[in-house]
N, C-alpha and C. Protein backbone atom coordinates (compact mmCIF):
# COMPACT_ATOMS: atom_id res chain seq x y z
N UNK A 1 -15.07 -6.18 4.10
CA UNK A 1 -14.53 -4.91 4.48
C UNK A 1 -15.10 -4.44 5.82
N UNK A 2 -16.25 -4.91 6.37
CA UNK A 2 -16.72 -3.89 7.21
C UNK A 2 -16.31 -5.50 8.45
N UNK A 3 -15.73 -5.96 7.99
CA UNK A 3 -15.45 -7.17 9.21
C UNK A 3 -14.11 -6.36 9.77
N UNK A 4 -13.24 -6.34 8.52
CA UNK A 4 -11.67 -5.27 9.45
C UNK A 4 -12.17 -4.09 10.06
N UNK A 5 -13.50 -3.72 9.89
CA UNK A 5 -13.68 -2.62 11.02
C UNK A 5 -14.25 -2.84 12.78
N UNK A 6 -14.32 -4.14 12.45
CA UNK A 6 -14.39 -4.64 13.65
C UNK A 6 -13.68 -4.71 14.77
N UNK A 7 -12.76 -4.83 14.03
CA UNK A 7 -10.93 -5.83 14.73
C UNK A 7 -10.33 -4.13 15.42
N UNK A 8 -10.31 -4.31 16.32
CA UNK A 8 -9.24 -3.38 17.00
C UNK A 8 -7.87 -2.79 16.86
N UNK A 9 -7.51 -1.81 17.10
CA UNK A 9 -6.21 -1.21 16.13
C UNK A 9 -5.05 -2.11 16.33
N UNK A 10 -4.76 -3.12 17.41
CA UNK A 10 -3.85 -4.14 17.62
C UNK A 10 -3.52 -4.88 16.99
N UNK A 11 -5.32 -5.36 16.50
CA UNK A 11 -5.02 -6.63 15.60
C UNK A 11 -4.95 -6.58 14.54
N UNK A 12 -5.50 -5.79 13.80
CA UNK A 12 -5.36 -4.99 12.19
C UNK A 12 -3.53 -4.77 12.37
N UNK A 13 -2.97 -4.81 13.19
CA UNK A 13 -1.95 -4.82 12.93
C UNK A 13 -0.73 -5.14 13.44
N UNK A 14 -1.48 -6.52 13.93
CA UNK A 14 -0.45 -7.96 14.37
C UNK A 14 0.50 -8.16 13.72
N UNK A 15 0.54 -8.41 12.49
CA UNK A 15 1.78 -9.20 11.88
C UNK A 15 1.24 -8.41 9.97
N UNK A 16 1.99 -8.62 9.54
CA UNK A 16 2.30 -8.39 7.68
C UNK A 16 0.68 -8.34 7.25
N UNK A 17 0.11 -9.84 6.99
CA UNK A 17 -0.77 -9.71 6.66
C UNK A 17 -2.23 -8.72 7.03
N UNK A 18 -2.43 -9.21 8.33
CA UNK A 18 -3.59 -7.78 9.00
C UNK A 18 -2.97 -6.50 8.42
N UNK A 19 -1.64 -6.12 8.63
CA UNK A 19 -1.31 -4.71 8.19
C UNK A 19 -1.70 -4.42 7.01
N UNK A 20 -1.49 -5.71 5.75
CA UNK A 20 -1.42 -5.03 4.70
C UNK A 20 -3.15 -4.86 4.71
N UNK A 21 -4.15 -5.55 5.11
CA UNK A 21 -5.46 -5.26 4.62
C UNK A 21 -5.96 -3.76 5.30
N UNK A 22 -5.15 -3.59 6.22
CA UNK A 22 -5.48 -2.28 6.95
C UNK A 22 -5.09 -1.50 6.70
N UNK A 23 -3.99 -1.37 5.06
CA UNK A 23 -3.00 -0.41 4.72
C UNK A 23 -4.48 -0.34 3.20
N UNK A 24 -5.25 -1.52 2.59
CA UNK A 24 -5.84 -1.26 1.75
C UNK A 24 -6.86 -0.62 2.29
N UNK A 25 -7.90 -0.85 3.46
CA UNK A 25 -8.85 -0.16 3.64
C UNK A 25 -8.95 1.28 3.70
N UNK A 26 -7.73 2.02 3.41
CA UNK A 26 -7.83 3.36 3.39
C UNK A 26 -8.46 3.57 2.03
N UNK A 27 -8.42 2.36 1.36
CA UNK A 27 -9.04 2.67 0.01
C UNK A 27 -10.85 2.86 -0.26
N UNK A 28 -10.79 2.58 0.88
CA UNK A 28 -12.52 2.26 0.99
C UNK A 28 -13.14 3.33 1.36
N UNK A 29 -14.58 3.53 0.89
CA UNK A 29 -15.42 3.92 1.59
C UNK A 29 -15.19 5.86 0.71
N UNK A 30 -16.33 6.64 1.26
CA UNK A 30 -16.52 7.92 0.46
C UNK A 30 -14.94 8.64 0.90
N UNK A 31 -14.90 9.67 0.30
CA UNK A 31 -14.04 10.87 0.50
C UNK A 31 -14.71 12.19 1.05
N UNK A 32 -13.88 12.51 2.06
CA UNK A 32 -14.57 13.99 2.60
C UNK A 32 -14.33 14.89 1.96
N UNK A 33 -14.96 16.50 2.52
CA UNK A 33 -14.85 17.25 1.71
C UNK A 33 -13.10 18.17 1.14
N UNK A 34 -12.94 18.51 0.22
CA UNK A 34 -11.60 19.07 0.18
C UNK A 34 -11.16 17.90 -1.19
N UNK A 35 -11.53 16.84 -0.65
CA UNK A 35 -11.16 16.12 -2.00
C UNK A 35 -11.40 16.22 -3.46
N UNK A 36 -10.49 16.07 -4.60
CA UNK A 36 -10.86 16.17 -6.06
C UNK A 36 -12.50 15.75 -6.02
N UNK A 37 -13.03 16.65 -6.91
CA UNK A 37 -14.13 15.97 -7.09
C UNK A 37 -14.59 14.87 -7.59
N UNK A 38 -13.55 14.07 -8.81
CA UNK A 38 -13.86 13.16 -9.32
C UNK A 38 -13.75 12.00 -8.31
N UNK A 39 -12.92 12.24 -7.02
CA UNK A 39 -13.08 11.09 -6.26
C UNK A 39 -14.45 10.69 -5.40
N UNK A 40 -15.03 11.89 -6.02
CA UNK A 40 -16.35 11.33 -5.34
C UNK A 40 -17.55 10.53 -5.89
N UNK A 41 -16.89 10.25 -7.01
CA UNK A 41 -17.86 9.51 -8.21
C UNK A 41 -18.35 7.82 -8.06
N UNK A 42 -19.45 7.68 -7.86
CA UNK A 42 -19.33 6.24 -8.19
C UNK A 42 -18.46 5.55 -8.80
N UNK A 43 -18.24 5.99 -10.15
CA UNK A 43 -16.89 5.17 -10.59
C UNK A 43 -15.66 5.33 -9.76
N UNK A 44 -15.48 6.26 -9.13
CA UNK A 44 -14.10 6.11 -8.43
C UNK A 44 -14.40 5.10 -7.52
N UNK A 45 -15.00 5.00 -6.74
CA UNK A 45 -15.86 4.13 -5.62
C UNK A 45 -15.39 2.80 -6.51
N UNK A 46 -15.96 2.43 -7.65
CA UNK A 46 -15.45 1.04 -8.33
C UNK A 46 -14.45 0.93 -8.00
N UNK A 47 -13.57 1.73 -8.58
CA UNK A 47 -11.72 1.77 -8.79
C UNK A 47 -11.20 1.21 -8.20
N UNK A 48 -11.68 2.21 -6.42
CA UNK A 48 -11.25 1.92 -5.47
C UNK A 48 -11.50 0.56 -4.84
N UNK A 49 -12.39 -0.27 -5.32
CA UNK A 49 -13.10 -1.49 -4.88
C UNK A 49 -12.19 -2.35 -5.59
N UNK A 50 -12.33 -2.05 -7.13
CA UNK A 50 -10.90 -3.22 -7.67
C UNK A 50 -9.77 -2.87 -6.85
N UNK A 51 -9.16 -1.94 -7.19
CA UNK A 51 -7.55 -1.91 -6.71
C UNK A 51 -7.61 -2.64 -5.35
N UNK A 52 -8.64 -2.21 -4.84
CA UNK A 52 -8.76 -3.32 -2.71
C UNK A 52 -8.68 -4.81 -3.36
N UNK A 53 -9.84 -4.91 -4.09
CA UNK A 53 -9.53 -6.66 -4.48
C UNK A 53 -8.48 -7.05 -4.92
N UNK A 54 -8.00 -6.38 -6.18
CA UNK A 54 -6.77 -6.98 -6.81
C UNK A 54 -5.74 -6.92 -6.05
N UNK A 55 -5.48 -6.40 -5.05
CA UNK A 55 -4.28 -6.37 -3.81
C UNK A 55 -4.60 -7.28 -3.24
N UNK A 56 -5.55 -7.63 -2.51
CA UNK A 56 -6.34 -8.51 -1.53
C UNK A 56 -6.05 -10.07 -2.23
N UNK A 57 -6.33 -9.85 -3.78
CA UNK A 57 -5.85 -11.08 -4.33
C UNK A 57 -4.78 -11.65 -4.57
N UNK A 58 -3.28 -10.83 -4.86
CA UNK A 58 -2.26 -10.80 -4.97
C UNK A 58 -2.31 -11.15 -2.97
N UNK A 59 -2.15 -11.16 -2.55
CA UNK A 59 -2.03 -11.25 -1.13
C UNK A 59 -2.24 -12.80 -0.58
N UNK A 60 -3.37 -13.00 -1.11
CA UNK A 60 -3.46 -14.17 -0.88
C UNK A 60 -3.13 -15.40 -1.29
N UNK A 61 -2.74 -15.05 -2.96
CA UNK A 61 -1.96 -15.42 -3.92
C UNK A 61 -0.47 -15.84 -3.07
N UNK A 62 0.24 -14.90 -2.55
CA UNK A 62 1.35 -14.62 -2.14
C UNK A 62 1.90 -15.33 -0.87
N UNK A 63 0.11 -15.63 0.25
CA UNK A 63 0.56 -16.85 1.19
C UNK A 63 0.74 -17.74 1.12
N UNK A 64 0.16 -17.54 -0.05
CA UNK A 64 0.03 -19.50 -0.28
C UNK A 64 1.47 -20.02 -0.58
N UNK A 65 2.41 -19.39 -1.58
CA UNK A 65 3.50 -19.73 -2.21
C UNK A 65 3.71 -21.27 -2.69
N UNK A 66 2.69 -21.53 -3.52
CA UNK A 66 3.02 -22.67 -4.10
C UNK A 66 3.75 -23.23 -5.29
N UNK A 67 3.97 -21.73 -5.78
CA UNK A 67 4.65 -21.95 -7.18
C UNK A 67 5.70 -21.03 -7.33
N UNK A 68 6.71 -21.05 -7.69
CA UNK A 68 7.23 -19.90 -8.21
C UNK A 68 7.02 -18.89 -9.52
N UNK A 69 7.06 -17.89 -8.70
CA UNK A 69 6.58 -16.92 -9.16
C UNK A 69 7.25 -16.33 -10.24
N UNK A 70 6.64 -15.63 -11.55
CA UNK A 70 7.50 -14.97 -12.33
C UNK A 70 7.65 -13.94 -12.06
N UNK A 71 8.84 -13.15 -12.41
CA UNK A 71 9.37 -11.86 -11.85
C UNK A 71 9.30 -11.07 -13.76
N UNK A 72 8.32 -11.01 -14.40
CA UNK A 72 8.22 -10.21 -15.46
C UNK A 72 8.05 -8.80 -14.91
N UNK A 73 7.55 -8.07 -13.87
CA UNK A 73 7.63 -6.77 -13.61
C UNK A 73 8.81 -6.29 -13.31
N UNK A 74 9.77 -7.58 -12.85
CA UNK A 74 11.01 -6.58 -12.23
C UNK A 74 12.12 -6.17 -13.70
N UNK A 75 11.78 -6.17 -14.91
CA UNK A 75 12.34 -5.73 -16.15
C UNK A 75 13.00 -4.43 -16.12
N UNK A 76 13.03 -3.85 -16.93
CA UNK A 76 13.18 -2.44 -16.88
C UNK A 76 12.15 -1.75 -18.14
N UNK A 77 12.11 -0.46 -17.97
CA UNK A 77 10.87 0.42 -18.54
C UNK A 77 11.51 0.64 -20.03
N UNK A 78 10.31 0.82 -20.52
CA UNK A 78 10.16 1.03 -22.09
C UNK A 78 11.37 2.31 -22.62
N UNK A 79 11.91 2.02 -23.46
CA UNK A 79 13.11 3.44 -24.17
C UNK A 79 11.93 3.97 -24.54
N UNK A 80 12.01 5.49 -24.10
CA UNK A 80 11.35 6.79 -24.77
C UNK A 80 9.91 7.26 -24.04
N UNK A 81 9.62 6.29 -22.94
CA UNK A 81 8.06 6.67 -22.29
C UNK A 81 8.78 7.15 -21.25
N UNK A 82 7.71 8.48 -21.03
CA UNK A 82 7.71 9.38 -20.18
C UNK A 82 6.84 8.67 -18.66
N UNK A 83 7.38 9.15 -18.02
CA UNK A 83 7.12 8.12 -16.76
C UNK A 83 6.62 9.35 -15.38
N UNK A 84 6.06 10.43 -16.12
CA UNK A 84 5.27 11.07 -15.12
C UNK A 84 3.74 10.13 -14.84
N UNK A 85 3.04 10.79 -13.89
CA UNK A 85 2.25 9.90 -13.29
C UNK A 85 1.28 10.77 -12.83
N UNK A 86 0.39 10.14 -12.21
CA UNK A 86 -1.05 11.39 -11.39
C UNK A 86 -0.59 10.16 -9.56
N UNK A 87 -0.40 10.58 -8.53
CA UNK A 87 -0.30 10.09 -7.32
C UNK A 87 -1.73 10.46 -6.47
N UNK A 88 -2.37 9.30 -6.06
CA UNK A 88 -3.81 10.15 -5.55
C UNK A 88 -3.18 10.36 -4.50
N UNK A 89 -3.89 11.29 -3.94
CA UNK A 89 -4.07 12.15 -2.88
C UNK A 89 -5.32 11.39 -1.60
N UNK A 90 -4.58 10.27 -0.82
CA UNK A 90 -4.54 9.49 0.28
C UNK A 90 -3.85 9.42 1.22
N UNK A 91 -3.59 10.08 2.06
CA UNK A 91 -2.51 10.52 3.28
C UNK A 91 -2.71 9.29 3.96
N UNK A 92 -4.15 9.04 4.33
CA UNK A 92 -3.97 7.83 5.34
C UNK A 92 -3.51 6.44 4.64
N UNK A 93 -3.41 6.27 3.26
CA UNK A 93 -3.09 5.05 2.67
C UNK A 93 -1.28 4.73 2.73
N UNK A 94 -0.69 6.27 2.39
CA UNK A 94 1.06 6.48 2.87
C UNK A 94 0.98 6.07 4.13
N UNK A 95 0.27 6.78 5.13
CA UNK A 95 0.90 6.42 6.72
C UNK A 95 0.82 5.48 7.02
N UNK A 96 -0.13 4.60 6.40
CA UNK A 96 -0.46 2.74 6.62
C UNK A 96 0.94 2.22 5.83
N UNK A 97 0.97 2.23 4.62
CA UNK A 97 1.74 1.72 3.67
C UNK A 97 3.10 2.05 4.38
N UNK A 98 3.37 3.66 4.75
CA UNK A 98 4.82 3.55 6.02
C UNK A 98 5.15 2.78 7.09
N UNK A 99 4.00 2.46 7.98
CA UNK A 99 4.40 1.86 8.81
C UNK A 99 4.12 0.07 8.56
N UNK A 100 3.61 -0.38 7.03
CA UNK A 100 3.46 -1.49 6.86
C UNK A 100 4.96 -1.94 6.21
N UNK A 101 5.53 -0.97 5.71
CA UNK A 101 6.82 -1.24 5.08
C UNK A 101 7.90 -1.11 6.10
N UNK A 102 7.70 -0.48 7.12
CA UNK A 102 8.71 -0.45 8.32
C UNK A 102 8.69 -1.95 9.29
N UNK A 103 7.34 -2.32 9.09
CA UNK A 103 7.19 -3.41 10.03
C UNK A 103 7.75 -4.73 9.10
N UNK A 104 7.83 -4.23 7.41
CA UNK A 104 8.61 -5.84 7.01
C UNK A 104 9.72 -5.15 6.93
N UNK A 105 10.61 -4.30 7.16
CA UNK A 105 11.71 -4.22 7.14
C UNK A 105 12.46 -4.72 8.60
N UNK A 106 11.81 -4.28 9.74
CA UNK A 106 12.02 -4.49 11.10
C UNK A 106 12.28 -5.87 11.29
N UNK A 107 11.31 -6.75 10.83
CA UNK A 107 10.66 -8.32 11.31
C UNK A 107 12.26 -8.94 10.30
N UNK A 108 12.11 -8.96 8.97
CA UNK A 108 13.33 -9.37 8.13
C UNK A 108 14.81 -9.11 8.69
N UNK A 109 14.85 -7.61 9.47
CA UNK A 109 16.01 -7.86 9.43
C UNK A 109 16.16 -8.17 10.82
N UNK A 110 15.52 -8.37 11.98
CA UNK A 110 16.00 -9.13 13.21
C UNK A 110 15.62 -10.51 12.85
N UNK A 111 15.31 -11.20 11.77
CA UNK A 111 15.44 -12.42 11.92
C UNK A 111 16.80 -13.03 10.89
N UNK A 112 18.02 -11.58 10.65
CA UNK A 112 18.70 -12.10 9.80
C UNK A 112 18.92 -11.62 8.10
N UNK A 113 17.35 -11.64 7.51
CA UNK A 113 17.43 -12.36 6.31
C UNK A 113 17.24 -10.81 5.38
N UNK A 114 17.76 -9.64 5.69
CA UNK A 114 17.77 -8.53 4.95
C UNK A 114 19.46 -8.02 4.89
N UNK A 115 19.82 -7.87 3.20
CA UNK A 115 20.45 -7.78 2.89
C UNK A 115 20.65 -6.34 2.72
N UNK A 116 21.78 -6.05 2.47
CA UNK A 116 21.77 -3.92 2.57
C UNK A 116 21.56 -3.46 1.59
N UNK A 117 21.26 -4.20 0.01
CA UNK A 117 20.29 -3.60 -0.69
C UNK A 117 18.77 -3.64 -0.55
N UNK A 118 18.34 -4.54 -0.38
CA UNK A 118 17.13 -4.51 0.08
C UNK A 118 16.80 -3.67 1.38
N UNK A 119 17.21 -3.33 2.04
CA UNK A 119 17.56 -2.77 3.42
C UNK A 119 16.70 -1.11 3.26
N UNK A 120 18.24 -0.78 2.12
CA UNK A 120 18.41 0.54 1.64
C UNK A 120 17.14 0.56 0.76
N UNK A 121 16.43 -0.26 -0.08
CA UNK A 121 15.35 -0.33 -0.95
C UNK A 121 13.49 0.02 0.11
N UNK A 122 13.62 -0.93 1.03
CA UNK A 122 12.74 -0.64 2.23
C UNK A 122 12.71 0.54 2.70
N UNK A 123 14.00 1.57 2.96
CA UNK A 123 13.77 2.69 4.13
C UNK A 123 13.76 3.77 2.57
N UNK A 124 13.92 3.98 1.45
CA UNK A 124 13.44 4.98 0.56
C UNK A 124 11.91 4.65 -0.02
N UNK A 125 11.70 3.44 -0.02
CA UNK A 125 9.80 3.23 -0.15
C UNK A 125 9.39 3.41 1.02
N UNK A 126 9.88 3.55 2.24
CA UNK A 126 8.95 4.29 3.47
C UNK A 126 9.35 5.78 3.43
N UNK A 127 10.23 6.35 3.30
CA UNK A 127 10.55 7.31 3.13
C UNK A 127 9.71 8.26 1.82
N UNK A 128 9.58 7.47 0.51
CA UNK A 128 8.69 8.04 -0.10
C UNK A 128 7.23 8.19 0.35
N UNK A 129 6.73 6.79 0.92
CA UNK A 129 5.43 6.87 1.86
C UNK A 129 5.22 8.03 2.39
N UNK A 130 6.23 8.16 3.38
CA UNK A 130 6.02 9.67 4.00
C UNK A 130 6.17 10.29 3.89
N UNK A 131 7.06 10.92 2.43
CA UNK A 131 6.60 12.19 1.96
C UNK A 131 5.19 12.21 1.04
N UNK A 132 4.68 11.27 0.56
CA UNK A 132 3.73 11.66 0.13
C UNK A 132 2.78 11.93 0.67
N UNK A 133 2.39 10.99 1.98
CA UNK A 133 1.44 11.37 3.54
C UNK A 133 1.30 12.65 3.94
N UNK A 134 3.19 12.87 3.67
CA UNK A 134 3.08 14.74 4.09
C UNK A 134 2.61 15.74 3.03
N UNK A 135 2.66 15.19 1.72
CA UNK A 135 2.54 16.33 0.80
C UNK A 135 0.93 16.84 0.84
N UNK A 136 -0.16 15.78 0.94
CA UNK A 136 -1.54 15.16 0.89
C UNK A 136 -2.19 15.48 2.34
N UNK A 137 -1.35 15.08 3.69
CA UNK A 137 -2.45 15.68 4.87
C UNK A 137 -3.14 16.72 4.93
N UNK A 138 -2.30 18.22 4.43
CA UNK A 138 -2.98 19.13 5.01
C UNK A 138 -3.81 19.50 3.86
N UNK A 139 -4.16 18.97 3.17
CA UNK A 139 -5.23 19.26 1.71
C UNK A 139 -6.69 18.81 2.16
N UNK A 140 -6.56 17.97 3.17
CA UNK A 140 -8.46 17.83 3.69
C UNK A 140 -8.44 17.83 4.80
């Protein structure tokens, strides 16, 4: 982690991969003041350390592409569960995650290979990005 703080804002965000580790590092490191308090807990500090790895792992998982992959998440949701949620409150993790989802939408579709559902699927997950960026900035 403290190696991507090395790398200059260019290269953190050369191409897909640098972006996405520079879209997780918002996960890192303490919270200032204004924030929930529980995010200031050592255990959140864990949390935040898995969720970086387990992305980080899926990632790398994902260059490799040696196998095909199962698509068991893309199912549909359980009859009768309520599907509210808690969204943390990370502005800089949306504005990364916006402009990391703009840059695979951009790259895919000047090389062709984005279809206008997927298209339309890309610009409402950046679009949600940034409303949540906006809902969350002015809170710290």
């Amino acid at each position: 982690m403290e190696l991507l703080k090395k790398f200059d804002g260019e290269t953190r965000t050369q191409n897909l991969y640098w972006s996405w580790l520079y879209t997780l590092d918002a996960l890192i490191g303490e919270k200032g003041e204004g924030y929930p308090s529980f995010m200031h807990s050592k255990a959140w500090l864990h949390k935040e350390l898995n969720t970086f790895l387990s992305s980080w792992t899926e990632l790398k998982h994902d260059t490799i592409l040696y196998a095909k992959q199962i698509y068991a998440e893309m199912g549909g949701g359980m009859a009768g569960v309520d599907d509210r949620g808690y969204v943390e409150p990370n502005p800089k993790l949306y504005a990364r995650l916006a402009a990391l989802v703009n840059m695979t939408r951009e790259g895919l579709s000047t090389r062709g290979l984005l279809d206008d559902r997927n298209q339309e699927n890309l610009e409402r997950l950046e679009q949600l990005a940034l409303s949540l960026k906006a809902t969350f900035v002015n809170c710290f």
